[in-house]
C-alpha atoms as a PDB file:
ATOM      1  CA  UNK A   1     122.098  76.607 106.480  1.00  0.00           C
ATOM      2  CA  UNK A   2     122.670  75.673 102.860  1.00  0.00           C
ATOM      3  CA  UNK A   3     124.566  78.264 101.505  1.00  0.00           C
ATOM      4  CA  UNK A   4     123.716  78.949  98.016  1.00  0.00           C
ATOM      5  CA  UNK A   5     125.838  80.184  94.571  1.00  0.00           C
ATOM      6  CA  UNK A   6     123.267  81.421  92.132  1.00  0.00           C
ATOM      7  CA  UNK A   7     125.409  81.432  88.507  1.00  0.00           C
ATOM      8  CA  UNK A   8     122.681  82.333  85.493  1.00  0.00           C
ATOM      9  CA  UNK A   9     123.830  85.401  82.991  1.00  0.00           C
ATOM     10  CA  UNK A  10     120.051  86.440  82.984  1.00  0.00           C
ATOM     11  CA  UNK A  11     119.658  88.995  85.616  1.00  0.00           C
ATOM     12  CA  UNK A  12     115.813  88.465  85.909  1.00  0.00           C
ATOM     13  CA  UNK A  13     116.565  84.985  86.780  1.00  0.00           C
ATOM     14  CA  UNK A  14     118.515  85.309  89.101  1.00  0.00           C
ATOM     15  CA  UNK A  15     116.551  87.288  90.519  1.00  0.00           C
ATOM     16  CA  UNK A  16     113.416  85.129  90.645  1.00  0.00           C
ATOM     17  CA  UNK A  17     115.410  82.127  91.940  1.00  0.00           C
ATOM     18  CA  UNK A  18     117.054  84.137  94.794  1.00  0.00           C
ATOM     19  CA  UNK A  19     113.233  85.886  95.959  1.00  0.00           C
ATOM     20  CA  UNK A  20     111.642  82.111  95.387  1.00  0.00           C
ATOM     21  CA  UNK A  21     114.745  80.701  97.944  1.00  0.00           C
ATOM     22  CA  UNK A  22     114.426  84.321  99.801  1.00  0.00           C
ATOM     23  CA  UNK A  23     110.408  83.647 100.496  1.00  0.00           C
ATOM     24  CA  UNK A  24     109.815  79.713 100.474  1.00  0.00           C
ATOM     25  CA  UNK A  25     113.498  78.115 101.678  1.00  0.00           C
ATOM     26  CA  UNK A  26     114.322  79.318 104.890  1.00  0.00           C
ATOM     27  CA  UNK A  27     117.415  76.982 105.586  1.00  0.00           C
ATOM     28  CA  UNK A  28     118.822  78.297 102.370  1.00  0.00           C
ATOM     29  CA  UNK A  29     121.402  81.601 102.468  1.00  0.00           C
ATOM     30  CA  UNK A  30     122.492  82.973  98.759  1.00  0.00           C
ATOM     31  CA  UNK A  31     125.923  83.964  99.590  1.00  0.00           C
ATOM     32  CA  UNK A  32     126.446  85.088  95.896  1.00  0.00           C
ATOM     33  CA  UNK A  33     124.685  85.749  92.859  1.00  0.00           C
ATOM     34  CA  UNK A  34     127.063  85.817  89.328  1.00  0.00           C
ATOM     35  CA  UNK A  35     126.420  86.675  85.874  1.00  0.00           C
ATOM     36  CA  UNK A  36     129.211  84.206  83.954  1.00  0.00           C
ATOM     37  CA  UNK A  37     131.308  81.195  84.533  1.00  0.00           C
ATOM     38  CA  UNK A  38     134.541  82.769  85.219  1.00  0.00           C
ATOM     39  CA  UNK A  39     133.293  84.943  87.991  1.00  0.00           C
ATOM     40  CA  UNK A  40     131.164  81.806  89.500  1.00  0.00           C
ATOM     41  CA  UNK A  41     134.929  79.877  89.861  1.00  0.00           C
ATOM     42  CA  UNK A  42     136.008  82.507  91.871  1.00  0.00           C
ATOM     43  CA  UNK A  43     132.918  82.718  93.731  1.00  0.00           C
ATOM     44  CA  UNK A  44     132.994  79.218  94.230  1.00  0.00           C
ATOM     45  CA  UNK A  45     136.431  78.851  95.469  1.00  0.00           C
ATOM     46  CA  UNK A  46     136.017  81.722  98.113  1.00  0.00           C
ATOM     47  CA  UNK A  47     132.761  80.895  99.629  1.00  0.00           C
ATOM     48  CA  UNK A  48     133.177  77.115  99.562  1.00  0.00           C
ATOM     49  CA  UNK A  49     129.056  76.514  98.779  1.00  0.00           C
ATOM     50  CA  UNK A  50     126.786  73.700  99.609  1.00  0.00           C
ATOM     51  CA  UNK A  51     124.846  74.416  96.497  1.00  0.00           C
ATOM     52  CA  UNK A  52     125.520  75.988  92.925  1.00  0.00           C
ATOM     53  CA  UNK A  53     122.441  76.646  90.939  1.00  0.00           C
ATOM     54  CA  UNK A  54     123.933  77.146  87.394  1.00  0.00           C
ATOM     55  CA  UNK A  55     122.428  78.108  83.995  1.00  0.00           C
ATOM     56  CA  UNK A  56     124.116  76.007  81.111  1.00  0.00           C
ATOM     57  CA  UNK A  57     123.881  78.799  78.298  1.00  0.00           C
ATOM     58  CA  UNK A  58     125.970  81.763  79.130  1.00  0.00           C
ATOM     59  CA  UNK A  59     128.512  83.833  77.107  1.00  0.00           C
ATOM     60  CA  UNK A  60     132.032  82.641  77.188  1.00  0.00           C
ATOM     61  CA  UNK A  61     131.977  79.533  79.102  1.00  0.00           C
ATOM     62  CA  UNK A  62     128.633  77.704  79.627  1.00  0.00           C
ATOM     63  CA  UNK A  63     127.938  76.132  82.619  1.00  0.00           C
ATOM     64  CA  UNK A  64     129.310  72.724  81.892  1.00  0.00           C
ATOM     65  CA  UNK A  65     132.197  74.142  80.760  1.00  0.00           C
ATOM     66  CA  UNK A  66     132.984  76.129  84.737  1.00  0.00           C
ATOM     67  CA  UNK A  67     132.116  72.522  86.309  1.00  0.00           C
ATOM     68  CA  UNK A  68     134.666  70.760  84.347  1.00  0.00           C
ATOM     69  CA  UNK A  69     137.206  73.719  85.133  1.00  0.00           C
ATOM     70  CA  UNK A  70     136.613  72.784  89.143  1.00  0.00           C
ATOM     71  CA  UNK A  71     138.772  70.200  90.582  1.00  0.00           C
ATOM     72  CA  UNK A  72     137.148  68.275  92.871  1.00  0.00           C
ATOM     73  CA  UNK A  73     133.563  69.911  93.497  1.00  0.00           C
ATOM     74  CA  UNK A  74     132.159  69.697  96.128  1.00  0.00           C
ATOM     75  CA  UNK A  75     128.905  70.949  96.297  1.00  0.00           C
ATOM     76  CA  UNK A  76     125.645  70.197  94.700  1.00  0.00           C
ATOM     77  CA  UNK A  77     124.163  71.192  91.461  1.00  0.00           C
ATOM     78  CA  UNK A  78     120.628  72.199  90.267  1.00  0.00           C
ATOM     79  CA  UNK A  79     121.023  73.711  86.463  1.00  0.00           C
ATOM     80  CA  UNK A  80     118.291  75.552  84.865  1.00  0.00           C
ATOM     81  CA  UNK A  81     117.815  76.477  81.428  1.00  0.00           C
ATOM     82  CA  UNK A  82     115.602  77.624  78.927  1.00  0.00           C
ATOM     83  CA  UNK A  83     116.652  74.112  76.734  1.00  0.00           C
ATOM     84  CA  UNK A  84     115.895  70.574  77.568  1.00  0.00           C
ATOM     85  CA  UNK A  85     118.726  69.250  75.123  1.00  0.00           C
ATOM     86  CA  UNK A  86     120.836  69.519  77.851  1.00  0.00           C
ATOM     87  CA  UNK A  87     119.615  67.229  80.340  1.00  0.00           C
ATOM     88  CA  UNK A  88     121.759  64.154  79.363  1.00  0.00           C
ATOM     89  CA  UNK A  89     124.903  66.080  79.910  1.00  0.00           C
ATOM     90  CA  UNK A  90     123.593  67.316  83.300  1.00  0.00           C
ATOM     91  CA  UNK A  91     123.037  63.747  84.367  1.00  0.00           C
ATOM     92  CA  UNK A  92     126.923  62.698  83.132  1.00  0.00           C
ATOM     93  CA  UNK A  93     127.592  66.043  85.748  1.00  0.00           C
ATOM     94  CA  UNK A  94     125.828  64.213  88.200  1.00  0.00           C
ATOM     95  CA  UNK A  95     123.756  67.308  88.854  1.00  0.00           C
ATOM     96  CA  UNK A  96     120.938  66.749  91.688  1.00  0.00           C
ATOM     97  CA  UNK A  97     117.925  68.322  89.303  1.00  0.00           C
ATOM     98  CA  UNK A  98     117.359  70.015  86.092  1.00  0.00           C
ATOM     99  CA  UNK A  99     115.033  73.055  85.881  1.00  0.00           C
ATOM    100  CA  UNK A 100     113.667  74.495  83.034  1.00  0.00           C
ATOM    101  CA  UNK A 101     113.317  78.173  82.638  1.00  0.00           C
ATOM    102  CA  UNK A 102     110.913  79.729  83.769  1.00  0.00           C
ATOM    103  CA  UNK A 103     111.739  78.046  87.368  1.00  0.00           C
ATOM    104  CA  UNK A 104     108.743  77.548  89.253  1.00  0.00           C
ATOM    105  CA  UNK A 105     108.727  78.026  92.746  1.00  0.00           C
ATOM    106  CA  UNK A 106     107.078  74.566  93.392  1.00  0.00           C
ATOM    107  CA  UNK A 107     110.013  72.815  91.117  1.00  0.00           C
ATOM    108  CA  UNK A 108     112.865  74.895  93.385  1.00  0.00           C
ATOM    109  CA  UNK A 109     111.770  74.064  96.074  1.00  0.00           C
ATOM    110  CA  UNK A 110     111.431  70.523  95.536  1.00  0.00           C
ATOM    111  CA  UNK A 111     115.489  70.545  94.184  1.00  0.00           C
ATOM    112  CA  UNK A 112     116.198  72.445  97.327  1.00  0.00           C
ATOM    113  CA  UNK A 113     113.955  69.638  99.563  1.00  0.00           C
ATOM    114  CA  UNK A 114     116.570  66.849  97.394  1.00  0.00           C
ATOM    115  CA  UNK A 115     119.529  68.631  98.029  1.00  0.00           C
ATOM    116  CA  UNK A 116     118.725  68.863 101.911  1.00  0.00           C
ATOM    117  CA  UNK A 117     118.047  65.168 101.600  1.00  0.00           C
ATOM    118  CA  UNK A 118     120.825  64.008 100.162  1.00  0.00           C
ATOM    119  CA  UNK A 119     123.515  66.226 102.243  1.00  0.00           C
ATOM    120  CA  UNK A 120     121.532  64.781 105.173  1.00  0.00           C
ATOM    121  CA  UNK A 121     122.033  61.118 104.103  1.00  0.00           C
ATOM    122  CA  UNK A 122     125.875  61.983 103.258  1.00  0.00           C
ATOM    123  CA  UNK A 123     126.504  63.266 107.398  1.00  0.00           C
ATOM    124  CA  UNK A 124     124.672  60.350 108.082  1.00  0.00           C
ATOM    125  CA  UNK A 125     126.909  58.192 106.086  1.00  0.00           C
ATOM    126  CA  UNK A 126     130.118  60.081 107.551  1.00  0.00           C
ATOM    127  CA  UNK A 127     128.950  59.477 111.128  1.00  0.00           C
ATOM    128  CA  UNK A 128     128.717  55.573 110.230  1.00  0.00           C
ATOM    129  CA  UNK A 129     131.557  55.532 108.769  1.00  0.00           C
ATOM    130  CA  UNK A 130     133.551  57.451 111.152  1.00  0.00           C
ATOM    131  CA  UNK A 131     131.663  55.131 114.475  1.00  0.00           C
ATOM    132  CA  UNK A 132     132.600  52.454 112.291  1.00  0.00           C
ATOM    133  CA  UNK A 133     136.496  52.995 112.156  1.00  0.00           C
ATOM    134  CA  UNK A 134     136.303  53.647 116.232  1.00  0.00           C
ATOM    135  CA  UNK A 135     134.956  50.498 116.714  1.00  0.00           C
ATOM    136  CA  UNK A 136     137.202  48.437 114.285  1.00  0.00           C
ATOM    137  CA  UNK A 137     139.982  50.682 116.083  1.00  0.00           C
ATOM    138  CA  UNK A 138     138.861  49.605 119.695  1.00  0.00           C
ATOM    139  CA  UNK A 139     139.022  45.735 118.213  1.00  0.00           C
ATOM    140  CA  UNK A 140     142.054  46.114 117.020  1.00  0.00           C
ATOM    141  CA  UNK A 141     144.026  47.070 119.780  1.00  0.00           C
ATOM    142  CA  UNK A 142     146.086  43.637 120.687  1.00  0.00           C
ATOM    143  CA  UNK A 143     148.769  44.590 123.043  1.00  0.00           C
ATOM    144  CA  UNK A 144     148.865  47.136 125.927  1.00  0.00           C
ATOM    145  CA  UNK A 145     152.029  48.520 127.836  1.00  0.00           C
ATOM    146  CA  UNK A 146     151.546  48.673 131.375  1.00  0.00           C
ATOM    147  CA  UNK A 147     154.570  50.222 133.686  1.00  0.00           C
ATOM    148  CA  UNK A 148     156.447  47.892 135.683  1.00  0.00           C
ATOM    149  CA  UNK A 149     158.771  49.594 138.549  1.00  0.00           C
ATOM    150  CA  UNK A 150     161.163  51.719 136.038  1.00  0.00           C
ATOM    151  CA  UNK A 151     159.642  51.082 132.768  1.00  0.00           C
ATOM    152  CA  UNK A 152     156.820  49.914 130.317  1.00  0.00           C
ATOM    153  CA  UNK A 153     156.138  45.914 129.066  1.00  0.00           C
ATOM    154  CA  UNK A 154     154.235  45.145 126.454  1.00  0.00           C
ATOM    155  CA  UNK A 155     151.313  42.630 126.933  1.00  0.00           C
ATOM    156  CA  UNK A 156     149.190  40.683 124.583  1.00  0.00           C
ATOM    157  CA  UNK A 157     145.567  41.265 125.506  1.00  0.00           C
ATOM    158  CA  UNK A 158     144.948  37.889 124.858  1.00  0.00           C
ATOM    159  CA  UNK A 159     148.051  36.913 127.340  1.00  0.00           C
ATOM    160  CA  UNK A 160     146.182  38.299 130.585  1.00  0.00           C
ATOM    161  CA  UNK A 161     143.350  36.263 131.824  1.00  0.00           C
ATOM    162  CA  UNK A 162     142.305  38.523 135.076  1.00  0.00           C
ATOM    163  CA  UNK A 163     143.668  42.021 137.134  1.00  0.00           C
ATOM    164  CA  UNK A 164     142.795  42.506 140.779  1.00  0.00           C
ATOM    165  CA  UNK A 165     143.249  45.698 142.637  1.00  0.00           C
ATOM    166  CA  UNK A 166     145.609  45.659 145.147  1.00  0.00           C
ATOM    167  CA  UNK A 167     145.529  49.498 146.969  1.00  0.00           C
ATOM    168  CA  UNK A 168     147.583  51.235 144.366  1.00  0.00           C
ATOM    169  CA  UNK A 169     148.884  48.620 142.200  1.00  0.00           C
ATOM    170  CA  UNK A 170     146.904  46.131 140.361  1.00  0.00           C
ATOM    171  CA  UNK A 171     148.108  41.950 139.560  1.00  0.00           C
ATOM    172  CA  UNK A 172     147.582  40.751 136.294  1.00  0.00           C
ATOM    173  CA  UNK A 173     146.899  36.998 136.137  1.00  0.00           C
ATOM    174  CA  UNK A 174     148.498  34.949 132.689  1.00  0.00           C
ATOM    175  CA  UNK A 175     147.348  32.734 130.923  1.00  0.00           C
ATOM    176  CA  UNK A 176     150.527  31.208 131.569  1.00  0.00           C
ATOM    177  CA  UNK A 177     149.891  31.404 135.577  1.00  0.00           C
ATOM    178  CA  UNK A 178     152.534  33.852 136.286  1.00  0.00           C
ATOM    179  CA  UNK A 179     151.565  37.086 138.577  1.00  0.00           C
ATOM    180  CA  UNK A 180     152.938  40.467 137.543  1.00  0.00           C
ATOM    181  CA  UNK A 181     152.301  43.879 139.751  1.00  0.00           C
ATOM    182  CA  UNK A 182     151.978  46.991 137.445  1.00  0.00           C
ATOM    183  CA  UNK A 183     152.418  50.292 139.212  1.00  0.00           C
ATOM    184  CA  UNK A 184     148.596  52.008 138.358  1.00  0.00           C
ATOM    185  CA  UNK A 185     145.338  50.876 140.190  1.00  0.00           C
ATOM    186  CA  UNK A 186     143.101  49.083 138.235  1.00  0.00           C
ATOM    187  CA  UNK A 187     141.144  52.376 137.344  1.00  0.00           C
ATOM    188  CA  UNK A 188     143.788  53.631 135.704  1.00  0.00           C
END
C-alpha cells in the first residue's frame, strides 16, 4: 500500500483527489487529509507517508514553504494547483508530477502509476545494493580462525591449499606443506 497525505486548504479538493484515489487507485490508502502546512508537518512526521499530495497556495505557509521546513523527506510529492507559475520551483523540489487544478482523474492516476514506479525501481535498487555488499563481504573475508586443541589460529585463506575429513577432525594442507588437525569436521 502507498499510504497517502492529502495537504490542499480547499476542502472540495481534497475531496475530489481522495474519491478519485478512493475509486481508481486501489494500492493507495489516504491516511490523512489536512487543510494547511503546519498541520501537514505534523501529519507527516506521525504517519511517516509514501506520498504527500500538496497544494502550493495555502494561507500561512504555502506548500513549498512546509517542504523546506522537513528535514530529510522522505516521501514523494505530486503538487497541484490552480497556477502553472509554479512548476519550476516544483521541479527544484524534485516533486514526481505537477497537477493543475481541477485534477483529473486520468492525470492522478497517471502521478500515482509514476510514483508506484519509481518506489518500485528504488527497492529494486536497495536489493542490488544490499546483494551487492554481501557479495563484496563474502570476497573479502581473507583469514579464518579455526580451533586447534585449546584455542583459535588464524589462517590466511590463501595459506590453505586443501582440508580432508578425518572422522571428527579435519587436516588442512599449506601451501607451505605443513599438516595441521583442527578440532571441527569439515562440515562445520
Amino acid at each position: 500500500m502507498l499510504s497517502t497525505i492529502i495537504i490542499d486548504d480547499q476542502k472540495i479538493c481534497s475531496e475530489m483527489i481522495k474519491d478519485i484515489l478512493a475509486k481508481d487507485c486501489p494500492e493507495v490508502e489516504v491516511v490523512a487529509v489536512k487543510d494547511s502546512g503546519e498541520e501537514g508537518i505534523k501529519a507527516i512526521k506521525k504517519h511517516q507517508p509514501d506520498l504527500v499530495i500538496l497544494d502550493v497556495e495555502m494561507p500561512g505557509m504555502n506548500g513549498f514553504e512546509m517542504l523546506r521546513e522537513i528535514k530529510d523527506p522522505d516521501f514523494d510529492v505530486i503538487f497541484v494547483t490552480a497556477h502553472d507559475k509554479y512548476s519550476i520551483e516544483a521541479i527544484r523540489l524534485h516533486a514526481l508530477d505537477y497537477l493543475l487544478k481541477p485534477v483529473l482523474p486520468h492525470e492522478l492516476i497517471a502521478a500515482i502509476t509514476k510514483v508506484i514506479q519509481k518506489q518500485s525501481e528504488d527497492k529494486l535498487k536497495q536489493i542490488t545494493s544490499l546483494l551487492k555488499h554481501i557479495d563484496d563481504n563474502k570476497r573479502s573475508v581473507k583469514r579464518v580462525a579455526l580451533p586447534l586443541g585449546d584455542g583459535l589460529l588464524f589462517f590466511d585463506l590463501a595459506d590453505i591449499v586443501h582440508c580432508e575429513s578425518d572422522g571428527n577432525y579435519t587436516t588442512l594442507f599449506m601451501v607451505s606443506g605443513q599438516k595441521m588437525m583442527v578440532t571441527k569436521t569439515l562440515k562445520d
